[in-house]
N, C-alpha and C. Protein backbone atom coordinates (compact mmCIF):
# COMPACT_ATOMS: atom_id res chain seq x y z
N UNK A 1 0.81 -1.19 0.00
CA UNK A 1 0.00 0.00 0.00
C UNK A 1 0.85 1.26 0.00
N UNK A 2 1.65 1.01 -0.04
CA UNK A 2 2.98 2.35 0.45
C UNK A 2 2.99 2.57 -1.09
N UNK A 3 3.02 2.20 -2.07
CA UNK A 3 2.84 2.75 -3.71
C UNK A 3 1.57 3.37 -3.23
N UNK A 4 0.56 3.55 -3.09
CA UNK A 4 -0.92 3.94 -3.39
C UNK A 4 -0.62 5.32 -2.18
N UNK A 5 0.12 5.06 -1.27
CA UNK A 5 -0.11 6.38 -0.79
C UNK A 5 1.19 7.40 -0.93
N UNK A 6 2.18 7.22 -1.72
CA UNK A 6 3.14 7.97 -2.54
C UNK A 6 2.06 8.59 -3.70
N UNK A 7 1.59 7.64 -4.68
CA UNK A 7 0.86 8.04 -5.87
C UNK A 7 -0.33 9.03 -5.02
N UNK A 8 -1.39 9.12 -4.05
CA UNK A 8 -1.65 9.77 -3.34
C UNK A 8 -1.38 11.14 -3.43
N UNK A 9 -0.50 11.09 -2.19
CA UNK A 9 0.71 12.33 -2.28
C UNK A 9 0.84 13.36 -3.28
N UNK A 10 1.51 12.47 -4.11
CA UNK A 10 1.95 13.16 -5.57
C UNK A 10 0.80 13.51 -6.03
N UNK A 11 -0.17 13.27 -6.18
CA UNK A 11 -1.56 13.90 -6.87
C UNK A 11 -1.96 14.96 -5.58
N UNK A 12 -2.37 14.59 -4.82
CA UNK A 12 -2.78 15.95 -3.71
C UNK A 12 -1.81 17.08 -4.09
N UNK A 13 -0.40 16.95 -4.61
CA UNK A 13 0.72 18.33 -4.53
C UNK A 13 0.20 18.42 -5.97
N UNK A 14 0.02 17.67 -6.89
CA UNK A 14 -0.03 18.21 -8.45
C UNK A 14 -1.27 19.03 -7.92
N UNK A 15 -2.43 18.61 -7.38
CA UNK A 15 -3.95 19.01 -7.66
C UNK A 15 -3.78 20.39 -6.59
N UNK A 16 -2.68 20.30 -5.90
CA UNK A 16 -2.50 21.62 -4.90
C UNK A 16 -2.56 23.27 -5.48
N UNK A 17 -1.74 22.93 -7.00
CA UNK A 17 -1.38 23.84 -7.75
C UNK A 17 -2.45 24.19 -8.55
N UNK A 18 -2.71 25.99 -8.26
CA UNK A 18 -3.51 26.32 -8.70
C UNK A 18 -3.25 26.76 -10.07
N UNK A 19 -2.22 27.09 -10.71
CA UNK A 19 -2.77 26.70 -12.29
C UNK A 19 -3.25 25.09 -12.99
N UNK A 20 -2.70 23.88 -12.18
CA UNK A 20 -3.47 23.21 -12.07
C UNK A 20 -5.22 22.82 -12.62
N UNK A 21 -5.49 23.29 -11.10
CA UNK A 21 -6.75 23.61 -10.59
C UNK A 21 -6.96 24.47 -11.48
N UNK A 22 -7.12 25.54 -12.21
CA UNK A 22 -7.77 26.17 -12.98
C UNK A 22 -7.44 25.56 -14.49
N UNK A 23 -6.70 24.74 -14.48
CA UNK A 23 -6.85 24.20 -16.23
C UNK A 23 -7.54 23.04 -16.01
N UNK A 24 -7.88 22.13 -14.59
CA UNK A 24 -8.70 21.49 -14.65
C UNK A 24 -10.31 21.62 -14.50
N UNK A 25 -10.58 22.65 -14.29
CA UNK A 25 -11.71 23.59 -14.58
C UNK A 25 -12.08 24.61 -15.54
N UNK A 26 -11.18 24.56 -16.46
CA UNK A 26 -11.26 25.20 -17.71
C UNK A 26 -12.21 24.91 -18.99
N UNK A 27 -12.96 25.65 -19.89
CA UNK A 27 -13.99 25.44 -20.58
C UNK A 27 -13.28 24.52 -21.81
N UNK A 28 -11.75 24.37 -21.71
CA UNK A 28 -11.72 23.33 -22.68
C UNK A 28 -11.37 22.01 -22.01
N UNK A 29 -11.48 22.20 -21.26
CA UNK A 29 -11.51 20.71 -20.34
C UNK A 29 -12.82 20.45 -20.43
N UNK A 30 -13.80 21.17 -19.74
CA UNK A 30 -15.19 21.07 -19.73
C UNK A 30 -15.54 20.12 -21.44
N UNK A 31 -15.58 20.61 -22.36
CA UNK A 31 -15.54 20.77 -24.17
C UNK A 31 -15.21 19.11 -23.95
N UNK A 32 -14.11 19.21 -23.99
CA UNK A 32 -13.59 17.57 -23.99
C UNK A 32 -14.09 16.75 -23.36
N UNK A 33 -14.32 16.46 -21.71
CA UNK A 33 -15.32 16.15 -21.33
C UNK A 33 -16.81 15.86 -21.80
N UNK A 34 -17.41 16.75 -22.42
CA UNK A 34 -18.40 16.54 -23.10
C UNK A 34 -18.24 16.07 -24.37
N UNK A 35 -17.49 15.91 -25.13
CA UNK A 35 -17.22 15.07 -26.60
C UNK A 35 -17.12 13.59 -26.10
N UNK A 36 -16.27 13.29 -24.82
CA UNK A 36 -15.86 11.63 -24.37
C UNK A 36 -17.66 11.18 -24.07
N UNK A 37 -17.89 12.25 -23.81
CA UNK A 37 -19.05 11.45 -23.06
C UNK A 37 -20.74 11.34 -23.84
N UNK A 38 -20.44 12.47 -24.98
CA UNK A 38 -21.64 12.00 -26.04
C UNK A 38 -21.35 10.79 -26.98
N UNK A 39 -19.82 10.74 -26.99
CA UNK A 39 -19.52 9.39 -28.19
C UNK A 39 -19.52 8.09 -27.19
N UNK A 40 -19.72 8.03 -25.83
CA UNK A 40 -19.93 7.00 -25.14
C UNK A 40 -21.62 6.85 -25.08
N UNK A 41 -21.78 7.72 -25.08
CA UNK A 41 -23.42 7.40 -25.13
C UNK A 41 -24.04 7.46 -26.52
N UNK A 42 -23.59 7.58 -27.64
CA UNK A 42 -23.82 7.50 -28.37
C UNK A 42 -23.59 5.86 -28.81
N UNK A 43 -22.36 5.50 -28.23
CA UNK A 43 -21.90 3.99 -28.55
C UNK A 43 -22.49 2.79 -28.27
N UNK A 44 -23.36 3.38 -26.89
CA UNK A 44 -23.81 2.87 -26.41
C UNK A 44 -25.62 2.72 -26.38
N UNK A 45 -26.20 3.99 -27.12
CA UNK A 45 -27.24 4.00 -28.14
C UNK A 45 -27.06 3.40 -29.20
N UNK A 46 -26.18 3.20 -29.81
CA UNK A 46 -25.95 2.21 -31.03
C UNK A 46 -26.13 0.65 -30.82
N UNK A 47 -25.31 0.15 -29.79
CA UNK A 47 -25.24 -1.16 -29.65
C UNK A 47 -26.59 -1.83 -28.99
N UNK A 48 -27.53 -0.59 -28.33
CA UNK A 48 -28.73 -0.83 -27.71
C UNK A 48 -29.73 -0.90 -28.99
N UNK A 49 -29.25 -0.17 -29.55
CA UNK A 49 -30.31 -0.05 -31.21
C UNK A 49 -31.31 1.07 -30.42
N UNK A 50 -30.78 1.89 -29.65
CA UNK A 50 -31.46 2.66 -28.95
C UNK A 50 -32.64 2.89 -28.46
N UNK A 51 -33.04 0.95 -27.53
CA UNK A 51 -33.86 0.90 -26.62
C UNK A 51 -33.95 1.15 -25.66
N UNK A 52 -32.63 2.11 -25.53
CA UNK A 52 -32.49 2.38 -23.82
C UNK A 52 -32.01 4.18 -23.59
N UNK A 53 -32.46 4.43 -24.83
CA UNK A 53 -32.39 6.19 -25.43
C UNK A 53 -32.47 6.88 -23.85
N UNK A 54 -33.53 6.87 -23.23
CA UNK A 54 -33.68 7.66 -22.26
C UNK A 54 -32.76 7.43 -20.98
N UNK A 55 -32.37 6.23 -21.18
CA UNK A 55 -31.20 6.26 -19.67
C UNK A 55 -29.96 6.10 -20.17
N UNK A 56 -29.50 6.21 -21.08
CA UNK A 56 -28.44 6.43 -21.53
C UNK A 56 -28.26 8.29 -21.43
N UNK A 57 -29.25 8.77 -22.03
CA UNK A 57 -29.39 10.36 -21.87
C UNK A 57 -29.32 10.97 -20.49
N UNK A 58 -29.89 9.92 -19.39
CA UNK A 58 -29.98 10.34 -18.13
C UNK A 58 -28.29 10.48 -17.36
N UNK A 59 -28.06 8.85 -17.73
CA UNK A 59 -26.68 8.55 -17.13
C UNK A 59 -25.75 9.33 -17.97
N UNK A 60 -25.93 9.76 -19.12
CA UNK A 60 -24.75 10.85 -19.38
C UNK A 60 -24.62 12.10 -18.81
N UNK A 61 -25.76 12.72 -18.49
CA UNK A 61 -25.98 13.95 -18.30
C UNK A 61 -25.47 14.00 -16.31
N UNK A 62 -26.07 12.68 -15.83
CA UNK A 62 -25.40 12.53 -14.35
C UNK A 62 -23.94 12.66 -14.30
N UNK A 63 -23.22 11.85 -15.22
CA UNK A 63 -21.49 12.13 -15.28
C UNK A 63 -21.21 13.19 -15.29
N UNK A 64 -21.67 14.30 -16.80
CA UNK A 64 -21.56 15.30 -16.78
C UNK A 64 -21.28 16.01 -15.87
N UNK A 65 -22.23 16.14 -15.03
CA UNK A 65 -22.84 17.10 -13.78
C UNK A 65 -21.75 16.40 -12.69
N UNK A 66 -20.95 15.12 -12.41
CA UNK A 66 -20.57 15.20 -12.03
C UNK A 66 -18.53 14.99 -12.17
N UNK A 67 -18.96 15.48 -12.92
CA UNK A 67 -17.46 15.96 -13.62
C UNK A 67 -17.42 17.39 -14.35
N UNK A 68 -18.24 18.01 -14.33
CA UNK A 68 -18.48 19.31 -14.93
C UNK A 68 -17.45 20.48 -14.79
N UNK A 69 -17.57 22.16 -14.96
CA UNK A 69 -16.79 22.63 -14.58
C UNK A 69 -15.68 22.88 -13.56
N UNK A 70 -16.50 22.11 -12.59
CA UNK A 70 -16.62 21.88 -11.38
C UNK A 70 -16.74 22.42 -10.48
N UNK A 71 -17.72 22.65 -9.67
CA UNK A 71 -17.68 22.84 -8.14
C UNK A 71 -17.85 21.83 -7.39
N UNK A 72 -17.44 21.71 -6.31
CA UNK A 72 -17.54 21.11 -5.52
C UNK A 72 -18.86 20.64 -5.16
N UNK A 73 -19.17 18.68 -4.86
CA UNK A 73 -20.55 18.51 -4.27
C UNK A 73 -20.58 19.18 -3.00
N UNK A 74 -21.93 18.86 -2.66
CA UNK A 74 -22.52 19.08 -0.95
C UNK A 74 -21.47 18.90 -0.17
N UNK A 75 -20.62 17.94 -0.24
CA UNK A 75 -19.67 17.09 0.67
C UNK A 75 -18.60 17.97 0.82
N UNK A 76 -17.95 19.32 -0.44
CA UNK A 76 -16.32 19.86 -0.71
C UNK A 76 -15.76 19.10 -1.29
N UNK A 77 -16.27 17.58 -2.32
CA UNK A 77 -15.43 16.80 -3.36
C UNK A 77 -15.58 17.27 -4.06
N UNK A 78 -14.38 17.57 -5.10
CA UNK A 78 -14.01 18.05 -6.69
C UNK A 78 -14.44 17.13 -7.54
N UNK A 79 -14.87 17.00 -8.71
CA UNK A 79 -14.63 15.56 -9.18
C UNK A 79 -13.23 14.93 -9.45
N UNK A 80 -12.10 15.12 -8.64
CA UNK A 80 -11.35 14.44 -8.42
C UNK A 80 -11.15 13.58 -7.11
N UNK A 81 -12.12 13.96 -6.52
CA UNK A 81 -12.62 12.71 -5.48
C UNK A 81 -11.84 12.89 -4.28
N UNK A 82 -11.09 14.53 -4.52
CA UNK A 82 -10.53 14.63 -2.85
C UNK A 82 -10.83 16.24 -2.80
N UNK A 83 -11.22 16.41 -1.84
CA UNK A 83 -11.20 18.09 -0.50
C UNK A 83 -10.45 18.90 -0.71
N UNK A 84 -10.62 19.80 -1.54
CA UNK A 84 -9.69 21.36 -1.64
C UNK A 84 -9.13 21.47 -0.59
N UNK A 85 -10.23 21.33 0.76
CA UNK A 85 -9.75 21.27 2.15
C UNK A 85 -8.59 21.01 2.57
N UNK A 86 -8.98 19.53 2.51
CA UNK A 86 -7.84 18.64 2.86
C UNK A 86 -6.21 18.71 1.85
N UNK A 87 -6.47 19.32 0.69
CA UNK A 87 -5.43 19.76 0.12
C UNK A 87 -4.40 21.38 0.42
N UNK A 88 -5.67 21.77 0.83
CA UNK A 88 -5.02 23.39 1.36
C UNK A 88 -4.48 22.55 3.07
N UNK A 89 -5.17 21.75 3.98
CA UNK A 89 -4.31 21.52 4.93
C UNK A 89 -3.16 20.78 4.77
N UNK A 90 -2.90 19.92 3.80
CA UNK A 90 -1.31 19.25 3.43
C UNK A 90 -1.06 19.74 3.08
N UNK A 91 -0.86 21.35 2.67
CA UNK A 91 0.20 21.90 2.66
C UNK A 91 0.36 23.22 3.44
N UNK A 92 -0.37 23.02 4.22
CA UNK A 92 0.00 23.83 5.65
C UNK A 92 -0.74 25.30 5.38
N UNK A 93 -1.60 24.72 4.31
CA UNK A 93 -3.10 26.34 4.35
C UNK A 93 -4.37 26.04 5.03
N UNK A 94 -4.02 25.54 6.20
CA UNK A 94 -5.78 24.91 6.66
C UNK A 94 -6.49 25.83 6.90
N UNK A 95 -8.01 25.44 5.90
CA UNK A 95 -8.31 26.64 6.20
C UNK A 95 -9.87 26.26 6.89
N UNK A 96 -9.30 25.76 7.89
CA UNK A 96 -10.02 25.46 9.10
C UNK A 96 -11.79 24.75 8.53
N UNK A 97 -11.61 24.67 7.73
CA UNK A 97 -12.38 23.38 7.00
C UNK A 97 -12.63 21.75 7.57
């Protein structure tokens, strides 16, 4: 487990950095994001012969939303699945979060 919490680490300090953080919230991130995820549901309307049109439309639009520009859910998760929080306190900005 000592690999998984180096790799850890190293992502909390990459995701620390706020140019980072703002190119991972950027409208061409967003753009791209949304191209992966209409040709997955599109792929996946195809192979259905698109009997399943409406939850395919649903479950894309849920990813979306939760990978989107991003803000943070209810919780303070990014869709990178960890705490601005907890990233401003490893590196000694707690900001009492």
């Amino acid at each position: 487990m000592a690999g998984l919490d180096d790799f850890r680490k190293q992502a909390e300090q990459v995701l620390s950095n706020d140019k980072v953080r703002d190119a991972l919230h950027s409208d061409k991130v967003e753009d791209a994001s949304d191209r992966v995820l209409d040709g997955v549901e599109g792929a996946a309307d195809h192979a259905t012969g698109g009997r399943f049109d409406a939850q395919s439309d649903d479950i894309r639009d849920r990813a979306d939303d939760r990978i989107g520009t991003g803000t943070e859910d209810e919780r303070g998760v990014s869709h990178t699945g960890i705490r601005d929080a907890d990233i401003d306190r490893n590196e000694g900005r707690d900001t009492g979060a």
